[in-house]
Structures are given as structure tokens and as C-alpha cells.
Protein backbone atom coordinates (compact mmCIF):
# COMPACT_ATOMS: atom_id res chain seq x y z
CA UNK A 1 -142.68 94.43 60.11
CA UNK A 2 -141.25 95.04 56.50
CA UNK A 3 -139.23 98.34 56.23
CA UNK A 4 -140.26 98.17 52.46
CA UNK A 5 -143.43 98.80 50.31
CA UNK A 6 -143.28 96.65 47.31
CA UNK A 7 -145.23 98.22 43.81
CA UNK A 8 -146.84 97.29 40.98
CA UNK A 9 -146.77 99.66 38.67
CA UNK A 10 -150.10 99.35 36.12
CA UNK A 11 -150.05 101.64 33.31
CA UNK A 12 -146.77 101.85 31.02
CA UNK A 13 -147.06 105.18 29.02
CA UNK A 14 -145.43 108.30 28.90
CA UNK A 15 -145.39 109.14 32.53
CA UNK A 16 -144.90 106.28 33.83
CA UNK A 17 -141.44 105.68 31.82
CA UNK A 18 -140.45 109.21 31.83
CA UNK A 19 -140.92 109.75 35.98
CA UNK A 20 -142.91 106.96 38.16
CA UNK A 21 -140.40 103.78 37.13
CA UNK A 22 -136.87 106.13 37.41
CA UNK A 23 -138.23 107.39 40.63
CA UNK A 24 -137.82 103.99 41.93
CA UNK A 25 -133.74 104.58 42.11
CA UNK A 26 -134.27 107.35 44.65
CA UNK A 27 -137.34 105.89 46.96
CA UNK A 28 -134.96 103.69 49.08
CA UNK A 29 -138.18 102.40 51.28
CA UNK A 30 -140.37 101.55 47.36
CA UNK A 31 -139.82 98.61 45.82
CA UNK A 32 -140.30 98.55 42.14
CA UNK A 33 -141.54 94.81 42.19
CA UNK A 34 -144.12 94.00 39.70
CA UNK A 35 -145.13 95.77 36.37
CA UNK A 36 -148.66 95.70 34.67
CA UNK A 37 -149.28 96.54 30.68
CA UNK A 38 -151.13 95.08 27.54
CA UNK A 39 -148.31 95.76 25.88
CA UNK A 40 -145.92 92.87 25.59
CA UNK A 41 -142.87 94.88 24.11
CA UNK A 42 -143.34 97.30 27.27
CA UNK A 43 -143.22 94.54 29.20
CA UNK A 44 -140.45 92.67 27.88
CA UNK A 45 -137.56 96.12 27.94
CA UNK A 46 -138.92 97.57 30.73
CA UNK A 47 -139.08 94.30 33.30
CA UNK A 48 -135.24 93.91 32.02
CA UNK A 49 -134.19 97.43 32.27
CA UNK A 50 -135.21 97.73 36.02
CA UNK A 51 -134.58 94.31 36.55
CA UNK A 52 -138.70 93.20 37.51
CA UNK A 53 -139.09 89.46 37.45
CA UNK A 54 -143.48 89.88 37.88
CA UNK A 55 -144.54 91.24 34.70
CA UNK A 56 -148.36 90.67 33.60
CA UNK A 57 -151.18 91.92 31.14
CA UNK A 58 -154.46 93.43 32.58
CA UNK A 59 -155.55 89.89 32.22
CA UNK A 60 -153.18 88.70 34.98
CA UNK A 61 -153.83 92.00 37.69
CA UNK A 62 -156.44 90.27 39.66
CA UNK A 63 -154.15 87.21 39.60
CA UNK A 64 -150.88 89.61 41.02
CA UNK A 65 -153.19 91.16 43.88
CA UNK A 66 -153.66 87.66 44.87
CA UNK A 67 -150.16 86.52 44.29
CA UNK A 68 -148.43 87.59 47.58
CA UNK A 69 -145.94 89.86 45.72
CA UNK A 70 -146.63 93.44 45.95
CA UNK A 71 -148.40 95.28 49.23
CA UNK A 72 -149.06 98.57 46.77
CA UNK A 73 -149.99 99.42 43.38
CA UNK A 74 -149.59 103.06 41.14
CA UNK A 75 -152.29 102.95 38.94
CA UNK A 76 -150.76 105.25 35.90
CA UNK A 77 -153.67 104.29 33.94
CA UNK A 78 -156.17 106.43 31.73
CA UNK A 79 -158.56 108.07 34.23
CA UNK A 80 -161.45 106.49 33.36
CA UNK A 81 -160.10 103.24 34.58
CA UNK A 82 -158.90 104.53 37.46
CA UNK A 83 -161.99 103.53 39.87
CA UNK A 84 -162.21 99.69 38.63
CA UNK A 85 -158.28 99.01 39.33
CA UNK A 86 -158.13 100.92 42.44
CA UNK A 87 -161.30 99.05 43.83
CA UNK A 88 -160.50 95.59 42.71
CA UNK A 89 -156.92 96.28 44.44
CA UNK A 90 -158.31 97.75 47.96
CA UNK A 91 -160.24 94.71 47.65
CA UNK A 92 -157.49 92.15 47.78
CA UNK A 93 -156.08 94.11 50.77
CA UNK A 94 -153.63 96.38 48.52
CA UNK A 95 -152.73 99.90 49.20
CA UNK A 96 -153.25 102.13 46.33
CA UNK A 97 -151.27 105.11 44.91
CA UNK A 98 -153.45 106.70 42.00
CA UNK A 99 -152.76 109.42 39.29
CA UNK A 100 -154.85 112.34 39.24
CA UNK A 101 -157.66 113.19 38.30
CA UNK A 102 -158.70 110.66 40.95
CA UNK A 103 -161.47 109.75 38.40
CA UNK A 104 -163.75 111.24 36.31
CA UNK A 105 -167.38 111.64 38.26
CA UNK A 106 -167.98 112.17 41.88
CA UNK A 107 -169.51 108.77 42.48
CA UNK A 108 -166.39 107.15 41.04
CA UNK A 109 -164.40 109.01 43.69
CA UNK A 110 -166.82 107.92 46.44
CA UNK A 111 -166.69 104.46 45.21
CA UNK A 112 -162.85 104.15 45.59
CA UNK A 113 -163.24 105.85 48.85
CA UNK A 114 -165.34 103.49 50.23
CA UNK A 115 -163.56 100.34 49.09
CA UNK A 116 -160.32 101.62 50.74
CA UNK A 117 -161.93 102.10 54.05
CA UNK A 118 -163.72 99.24 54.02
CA UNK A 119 -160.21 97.25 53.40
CA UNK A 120 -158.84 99.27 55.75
CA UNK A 121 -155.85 100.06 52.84
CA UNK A 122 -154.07 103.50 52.31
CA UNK A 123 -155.37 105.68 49.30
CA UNK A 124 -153.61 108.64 48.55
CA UNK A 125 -153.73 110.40 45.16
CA UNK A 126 -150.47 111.20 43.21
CA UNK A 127 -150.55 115.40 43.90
CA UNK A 128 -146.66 115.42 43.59
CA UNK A 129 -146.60 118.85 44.18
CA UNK A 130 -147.32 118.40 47.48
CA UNK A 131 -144.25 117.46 48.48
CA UNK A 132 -142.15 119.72 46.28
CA UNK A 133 -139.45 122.30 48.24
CA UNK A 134 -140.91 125.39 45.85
CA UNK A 135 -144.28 125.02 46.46
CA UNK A 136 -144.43 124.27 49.82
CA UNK A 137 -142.29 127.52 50.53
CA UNK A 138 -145.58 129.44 48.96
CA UNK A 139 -147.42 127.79 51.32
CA UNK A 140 -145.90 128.58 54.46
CA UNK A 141 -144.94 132.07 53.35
CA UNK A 142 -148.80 133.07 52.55
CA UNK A 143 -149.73 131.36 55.53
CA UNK A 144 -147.36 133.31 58.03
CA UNK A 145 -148.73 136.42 56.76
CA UNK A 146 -146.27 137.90 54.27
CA UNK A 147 -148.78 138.91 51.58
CA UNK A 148 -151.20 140.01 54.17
CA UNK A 149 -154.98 138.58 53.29
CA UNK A 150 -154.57 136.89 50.54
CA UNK A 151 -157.56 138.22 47.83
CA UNK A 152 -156.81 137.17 44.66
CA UNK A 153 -155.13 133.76 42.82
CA UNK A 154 -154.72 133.81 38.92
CA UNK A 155 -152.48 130.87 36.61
CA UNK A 156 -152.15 129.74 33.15
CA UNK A 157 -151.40 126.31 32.11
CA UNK A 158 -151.42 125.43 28.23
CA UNK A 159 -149.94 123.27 26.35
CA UNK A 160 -150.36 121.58 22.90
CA UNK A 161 -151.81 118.09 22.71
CA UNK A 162 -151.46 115.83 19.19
CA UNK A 163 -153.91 114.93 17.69
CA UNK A 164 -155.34 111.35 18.74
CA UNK A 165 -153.75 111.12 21.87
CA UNK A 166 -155.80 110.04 25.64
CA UNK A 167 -155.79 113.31 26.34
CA UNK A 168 -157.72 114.44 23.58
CA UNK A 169 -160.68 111.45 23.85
CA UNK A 170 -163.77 112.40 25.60
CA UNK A 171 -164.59 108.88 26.85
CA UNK A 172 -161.24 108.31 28.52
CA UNK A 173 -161.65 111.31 30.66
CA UNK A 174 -159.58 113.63 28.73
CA UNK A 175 -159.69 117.61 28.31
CA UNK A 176 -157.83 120.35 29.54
CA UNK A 177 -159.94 120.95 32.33
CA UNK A 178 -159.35 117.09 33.69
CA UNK A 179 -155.60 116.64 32.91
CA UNK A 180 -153.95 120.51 33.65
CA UNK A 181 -156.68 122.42 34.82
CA UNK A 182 -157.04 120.16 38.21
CA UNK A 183 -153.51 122.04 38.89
CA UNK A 184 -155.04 125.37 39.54
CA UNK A 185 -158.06 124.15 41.18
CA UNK A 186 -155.85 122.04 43.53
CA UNK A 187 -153.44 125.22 43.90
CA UNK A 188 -155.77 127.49 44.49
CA UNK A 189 -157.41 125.61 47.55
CA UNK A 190 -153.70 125.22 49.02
CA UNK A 191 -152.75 128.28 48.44
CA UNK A 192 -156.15 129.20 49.56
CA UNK A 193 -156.26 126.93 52.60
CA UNK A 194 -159.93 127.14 51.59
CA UNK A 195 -162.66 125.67 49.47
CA UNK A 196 -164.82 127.51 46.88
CA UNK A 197 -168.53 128.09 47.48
CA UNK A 198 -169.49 129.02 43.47
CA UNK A 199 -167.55 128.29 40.54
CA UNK A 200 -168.63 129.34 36.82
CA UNK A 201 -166.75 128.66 33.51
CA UNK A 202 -166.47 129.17 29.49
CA UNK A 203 -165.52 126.72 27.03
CA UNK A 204 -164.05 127.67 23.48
CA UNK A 205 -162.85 125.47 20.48
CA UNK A 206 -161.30 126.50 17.47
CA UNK A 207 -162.41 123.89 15.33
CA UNK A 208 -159.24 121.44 14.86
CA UNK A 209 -160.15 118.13 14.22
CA UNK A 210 -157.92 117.13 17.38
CA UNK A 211 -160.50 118.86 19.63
CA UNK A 212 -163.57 116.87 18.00
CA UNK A 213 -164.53 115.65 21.68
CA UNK A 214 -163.23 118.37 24.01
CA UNK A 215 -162.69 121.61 24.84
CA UNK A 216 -159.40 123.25 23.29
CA UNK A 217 -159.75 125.74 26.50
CA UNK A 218 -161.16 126.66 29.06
CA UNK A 219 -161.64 129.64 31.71
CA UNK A 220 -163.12 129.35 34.86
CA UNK A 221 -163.08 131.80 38.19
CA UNK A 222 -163.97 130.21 41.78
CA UNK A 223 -165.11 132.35 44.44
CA UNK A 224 -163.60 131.36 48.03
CA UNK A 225 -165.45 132.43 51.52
CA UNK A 226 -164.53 136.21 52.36
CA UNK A 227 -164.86 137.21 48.84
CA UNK A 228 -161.52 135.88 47.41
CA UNK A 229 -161.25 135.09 44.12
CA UNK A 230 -159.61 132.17 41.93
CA UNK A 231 -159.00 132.82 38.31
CA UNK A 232 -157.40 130.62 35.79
CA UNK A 233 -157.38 129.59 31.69
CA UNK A 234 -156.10 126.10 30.46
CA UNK A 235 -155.87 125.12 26.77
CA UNK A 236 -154.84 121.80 24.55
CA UNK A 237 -154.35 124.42 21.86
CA UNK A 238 -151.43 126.89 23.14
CA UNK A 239 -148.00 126.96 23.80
CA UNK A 240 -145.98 125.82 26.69
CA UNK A 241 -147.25 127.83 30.24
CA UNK A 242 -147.56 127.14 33.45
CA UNK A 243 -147.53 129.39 35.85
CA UNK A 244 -149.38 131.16 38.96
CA UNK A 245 -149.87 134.29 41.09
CA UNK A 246 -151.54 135.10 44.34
CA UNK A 247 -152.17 138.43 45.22
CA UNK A 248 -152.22 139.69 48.78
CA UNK A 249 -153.38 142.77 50.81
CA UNK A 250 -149.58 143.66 51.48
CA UNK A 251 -147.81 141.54 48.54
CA UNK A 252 -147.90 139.42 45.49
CA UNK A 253 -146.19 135.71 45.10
CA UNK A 254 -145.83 134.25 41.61
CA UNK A 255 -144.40 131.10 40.78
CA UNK A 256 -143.25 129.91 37.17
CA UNK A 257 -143.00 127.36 36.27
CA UNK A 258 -145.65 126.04 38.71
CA UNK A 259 -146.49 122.87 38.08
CA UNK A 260 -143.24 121.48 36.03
CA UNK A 261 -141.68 117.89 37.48
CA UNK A 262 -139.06 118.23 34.75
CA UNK A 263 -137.33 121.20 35.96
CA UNK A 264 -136.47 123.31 39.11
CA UNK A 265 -139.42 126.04 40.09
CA UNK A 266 -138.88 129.78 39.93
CA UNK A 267 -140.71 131.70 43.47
CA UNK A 268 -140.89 135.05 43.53
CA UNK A 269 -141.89 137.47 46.07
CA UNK A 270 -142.76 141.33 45.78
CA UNK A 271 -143.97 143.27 49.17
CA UNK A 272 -142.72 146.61 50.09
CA UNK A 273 -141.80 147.45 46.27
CA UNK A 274 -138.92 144.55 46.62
CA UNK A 275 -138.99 141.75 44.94
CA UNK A 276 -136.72 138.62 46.03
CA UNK A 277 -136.52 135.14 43.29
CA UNK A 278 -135.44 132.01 44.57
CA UNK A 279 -134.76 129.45 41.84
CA UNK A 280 -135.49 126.12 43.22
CA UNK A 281 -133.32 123.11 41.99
CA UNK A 282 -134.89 120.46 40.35
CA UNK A 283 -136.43 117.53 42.33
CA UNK A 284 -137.46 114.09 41.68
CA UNK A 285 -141.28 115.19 43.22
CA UNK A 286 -142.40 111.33 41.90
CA UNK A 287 -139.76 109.48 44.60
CA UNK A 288 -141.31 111.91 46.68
CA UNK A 289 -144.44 110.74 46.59
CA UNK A 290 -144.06 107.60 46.40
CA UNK A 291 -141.71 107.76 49.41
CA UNK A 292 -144.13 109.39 51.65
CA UNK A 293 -146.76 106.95 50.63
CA UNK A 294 -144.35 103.90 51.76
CA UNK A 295 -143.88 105.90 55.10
CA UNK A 296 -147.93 105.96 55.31
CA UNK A 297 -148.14 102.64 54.58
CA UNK A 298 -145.50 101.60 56.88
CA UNK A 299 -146.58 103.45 59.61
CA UNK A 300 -150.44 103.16 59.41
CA UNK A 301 -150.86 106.98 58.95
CA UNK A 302 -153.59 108.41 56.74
CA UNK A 303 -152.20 109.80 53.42
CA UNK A 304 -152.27 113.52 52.83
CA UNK A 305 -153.54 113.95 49.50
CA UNK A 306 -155.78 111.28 50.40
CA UNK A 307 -158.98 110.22 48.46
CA UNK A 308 -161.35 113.15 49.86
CA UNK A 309 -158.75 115.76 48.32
CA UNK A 310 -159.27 113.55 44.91
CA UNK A 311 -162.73 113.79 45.46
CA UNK A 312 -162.66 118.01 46.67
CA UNK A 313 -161.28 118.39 43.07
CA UNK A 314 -163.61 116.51 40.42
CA UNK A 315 -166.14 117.83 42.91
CA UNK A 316 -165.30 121.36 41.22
CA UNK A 317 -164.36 119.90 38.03
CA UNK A 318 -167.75 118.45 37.59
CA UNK A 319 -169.37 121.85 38.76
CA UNK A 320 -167.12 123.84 36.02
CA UNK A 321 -168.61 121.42 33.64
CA UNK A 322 -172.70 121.99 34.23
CA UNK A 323 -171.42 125.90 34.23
CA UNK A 324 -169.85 125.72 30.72
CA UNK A 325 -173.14 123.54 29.71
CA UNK A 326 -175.56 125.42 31.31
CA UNK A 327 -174.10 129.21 31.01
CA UNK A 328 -174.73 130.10 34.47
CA UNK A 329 -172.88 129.94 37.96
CA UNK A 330 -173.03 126.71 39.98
CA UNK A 331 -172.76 127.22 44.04
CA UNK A 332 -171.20 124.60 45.49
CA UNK A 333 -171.90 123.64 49.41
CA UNK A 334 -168.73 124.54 51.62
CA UNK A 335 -166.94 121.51 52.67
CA UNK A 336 -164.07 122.28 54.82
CA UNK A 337 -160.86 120.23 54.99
CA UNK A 338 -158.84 119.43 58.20
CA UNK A 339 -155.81 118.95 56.43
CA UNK A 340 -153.59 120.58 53.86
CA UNK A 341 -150.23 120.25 52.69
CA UNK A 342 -147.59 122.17 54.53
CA UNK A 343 -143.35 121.95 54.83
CA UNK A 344 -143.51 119.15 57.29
CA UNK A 345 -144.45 117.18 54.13
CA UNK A 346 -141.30 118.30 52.11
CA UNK A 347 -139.32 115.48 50.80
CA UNK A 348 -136.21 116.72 48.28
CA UNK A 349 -134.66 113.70 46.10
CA UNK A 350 -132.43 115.02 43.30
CA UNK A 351 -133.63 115.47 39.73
CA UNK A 352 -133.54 112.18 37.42
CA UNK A 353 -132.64 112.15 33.84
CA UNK A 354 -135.09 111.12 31.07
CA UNK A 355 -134.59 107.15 30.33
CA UNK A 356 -132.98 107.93 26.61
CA UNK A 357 -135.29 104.90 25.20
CA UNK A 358 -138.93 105.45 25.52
CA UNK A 359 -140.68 102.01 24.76
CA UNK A 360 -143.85 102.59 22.32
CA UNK A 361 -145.25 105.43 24.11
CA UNK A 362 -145.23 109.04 22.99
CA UNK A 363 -145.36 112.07 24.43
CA UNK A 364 -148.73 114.10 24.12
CA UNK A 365 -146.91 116.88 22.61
CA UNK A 366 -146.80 117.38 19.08
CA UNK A 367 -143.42 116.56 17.28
């Protein structure tokens, strides 16, 4: 049996140069072995920087499924392609790693699903935090009780987009409530252990031609079984935050940053009138991921995040949506999960350094 999982990696923008392709260097059992971009300049530096001999256009994907060469793909593509590439790869027998959002409607999610067991393939979808040291140490310290019953979770995560990029286009699956916002949902239900039964949400724009198709923010509370409540407010339109709090019967737990891959994470933990902060070093949480998912597919174990915790979160993200349309609250029905993310699932790779050459992709933030 091979003792490595050998990628494709199909989507060449900003994340993918700045974090999936460096991760490589750590994730001794991940093969970097094929990439995929319609970009030919992409193709060209980055198959000779990390030394990749497969290198194809979109044209040639179905072509490399078939080819022999890779046993996984990362699909770091815009999420509205993220069903068609994930399907047509579960299809050929190929295991898939995909970005999050897992896609952009329910029935997308199901679709993907459904391909992937009927290929009997791994899915798992890319929620890096839940591997990271920081945030599973929130996790096991609200669930051993140190906050008491915990009532209430708030965050904040803003950032400014530019004008015209992905993340700004409608069609493509963009907004703040698709690209940040599934952060605090999917924190909340960790943190949680829990899922909500009614959601409801508000929408504002200012008006900047950048936010012609979306939402420059939104705020949106979910209400957990035994009357807990989950706050938070994400924006295209504000500075840099990230950050999050859970409030307890005996306690409080705040993390910030909360949801940052390019530097360590900050806990801190007041019961008792003390407070204690741990600073968290910084970790590569992409070789992470990408290291547990070779151990899944190695092993034949079922990937936690797998595609029903992709599908447990555009499942609320669609909800928030008919609430900010519609003006009213949206009850969801309670679908419990067996399994969450806890420190058994901690994997700790150093931090990488940003490649110092970005080829023709930008980051979403303005200049």
C-alpha cells in the first residue's frame, strides 16, 4: 500500500500560492504531484519552483483524473465551481480535499456528497482550523467545564476587499457572509458542540461601487438548543478583525486573532476574576490539513470535517440569506452531529514564510 497521497492542486490564486503549495514542504505523507490552472504563466513558474512535472489547463483535468498520476485533488477554486470539479473527480475514483464554503446551495453540497459515497472516495472540506493547537485548546477547555454552561458566543471578522475581486462577484459565490462569515458559524457550532434551531440576519451596504452585487456586511444571531445564543458581524468594508468570545456561566474565553493562518493565535481565559493569555506560535494549519487528509486516505477513515459539516454550514448560510431577504427569522430543523473536532485531531507543523514572488494573483486586499 502507498505510504503517500499524491495531489493535484486545481486553482492557482492567492491562497493557493501563499499557503496550500508551501504547505507541501511540511506534509511529509502529501505529494505535491500535479498542478491545474488556465493560466499558462502560473503554470510555467510554479511547476518549476516546486519542481511538478504534470501541469495542465482545466481543459486537461478530466484527462489527469484519468492519467494514473495523482490519488487526490485540492480544489482551491472559486466556490461556485467547487461541486462540478469535486464530482467529476470522485467520479474517476479520486479523493477530494475542497476549500470552503463547500459550495454555494444546499443541493450542490448534497450532490458532492453523494458522488463521494457512491465512489467510495474521501471528502473532507478544508476547515484548517480544525486542526490548529489554539483552537482546539478552546475546545477542550469549554468542554471540560471551565466556563461552566456555556450561554453566549459573539466574533467579528472584517476585512477590506478591492474592488473587482471573486470575492466581491455575486455569481461566483462571493460575499462576506460566504467567504469570512462561515468562520463564526463553523465556530460557533464547535465551540457550541451544537447546532442552531433559528437563525435571523441584516444586511447593510454603503453604496461603493465594489459592493454592486453583495452585501458590504452583515449581522446575524443563531439561537442554539437550551437558549444559547450565537452573535456575530462580518463586513468587505472594514478594517482588519477577527476575533471571538464565548461567554460561560462561571467564565469567559476570547480568542484574537481567531481565524488567522498567517500568524500565531492569542487564547485568553478569565474565571474567578483571573485572567491567564497563552500566545500560541504560529502553525502551518494548511500541512495540517492536508496531512490528516493523507492519513484518512491512507487509512480508509472518514474525514472529520467531512462533507456533512460543509453541508451543516451553507445549510445556515442559505437560511441567513432568506432572513436578510425576507426580514423575518428562519427556524431551522435540529440536525445533530456525531462528530466534532477535538485535540486528538491536533497536528502542529511550524509556520512557513510567504513565497516572495506571487505569480499573477493578488491579494483581495486593497493596496
Amino acid at each position: 500500500m502507498p505510504r503517500q497521497v499524491r495531489y493535484a492542486v486545481v486553482g492557482l490564486g492567492h491562497i493557493a500560492q501563499v499557503a496550500v503549495l508551501p504547505a507541501f514542504r511540511h506534509a511529509k505523507r502529501s505529494v505535491l504531484a500535479a498542478l491545474v490552472s488556465g493560466d499558462e504563466e502560473k503554470r510555467r513558474e510554479l511547476s518549476r519552483r516546486y519542481k511538478v512535472d504534470f501541469v495542465t489547463g482545466y481543459d486537461g483535468y478530466d484527462s489527469l483524473l484519468r492519467s494514473g498520476s495523482i490519488d487526490a485533488v485540492y480544489i482551491a477554486l472559486p466556490n461556485d465551481q467547487h461541486r462540478d470539479y469535486t464530482v467529476r473527480a470522485a467520479r474517476a475514483g479520486i479523493h477530494v480535499l475542497c476549500e470552503k464554503p463547500m459550495a454555494t446551495t444546499e443541493a450542490d453540497c448534497r450532490a458532492m456528497i453523494d458522488a463521494a459515497r457512491e465512489a467510495s472516495v474521501r471528502l473532507m472540506i478544508a476547515y484548517r482550523l480544525h486542526f490548529d493547537p489554539a483552537t482546539l485548546e478552546a475546545i477542550r477547555l469549554i468542554r471540560n467545564g471551565q466556563l461552566g454552561n456555556p450561554r453566549l458566543f459573539n466574533s467579528t471578522f472584517a476585512m477590506q476587499v478591492r474592488e473587482g475581486n471573486i470575492r466581491a462577484k455575486r455569481r461566483r459565490g462571493g460575499g462576506p457572509l460566504y467567504d469570512i462569515g462561515i468562520y463564526c458559524i463553523n465556530a460557533a457550532r464547535y465551540l457550541f458542540r451544537d447546532e442552531p434551531i433559528e437563525v435571523s440576519a441584516v444586511a447593510v451596504n454603503n453604496g461603493e461601487r465594489r459592493f454592486d452585487e453583495i452585501d458590504e456586511a452583515v449581522s446575524a444571531t443563531l439561537r442554539f438548543p437550551g437558549s444559547r445564543l450565537a452573535t456575530f458581524v462580518t463586513s468587505f468594508g472594514a478594517a482588519d478583525a477577527g476575533r471571538l468570545q464565548v461567554v460561560g456561566s462561571k467564565g469567559r474565553l476570547e480568542l484574537d486573532p481567531a481565524y488567522e493562518y498567517a500568524e500565531g493565535l492569542t487564547l485568553e481565559v478569565t474565571k474567578d476574576e483571573r485572567t491567564r493569555r497563552r500566545k500560541f506560535a504560529k502553525h502551518d494549519q494548511f500541512a495540517a490539513e492536508l496531512e490528516y487528509f493523507s492519513d484518512c486516505v491512507l487509512n480508509g477513515k472518514e474525514p472529520e470535517p467531512s462533507g456533512e459539516e460543509g453541508l451543516a454550514d451553507v445549510r445556515i448560510i442559505q437560511a441567513l440569506d432568506r432572513s436578510i431577504a425576507s426580514g423575518r427569522r428562519v427556524k431551522l430543523s435540529l440536525r445533530r452531529r456525531s462528530r466534532r473536532p477535538g485535540p486528538a485531531q491536533k497536528v502542529a507543523y511550524p509556520g512557513i514564510r510567504k513565497p516572495r514572488r506571487i505569480v499573477r494573483a493578488r491579494s483581495p486586499h486593497p493596496d
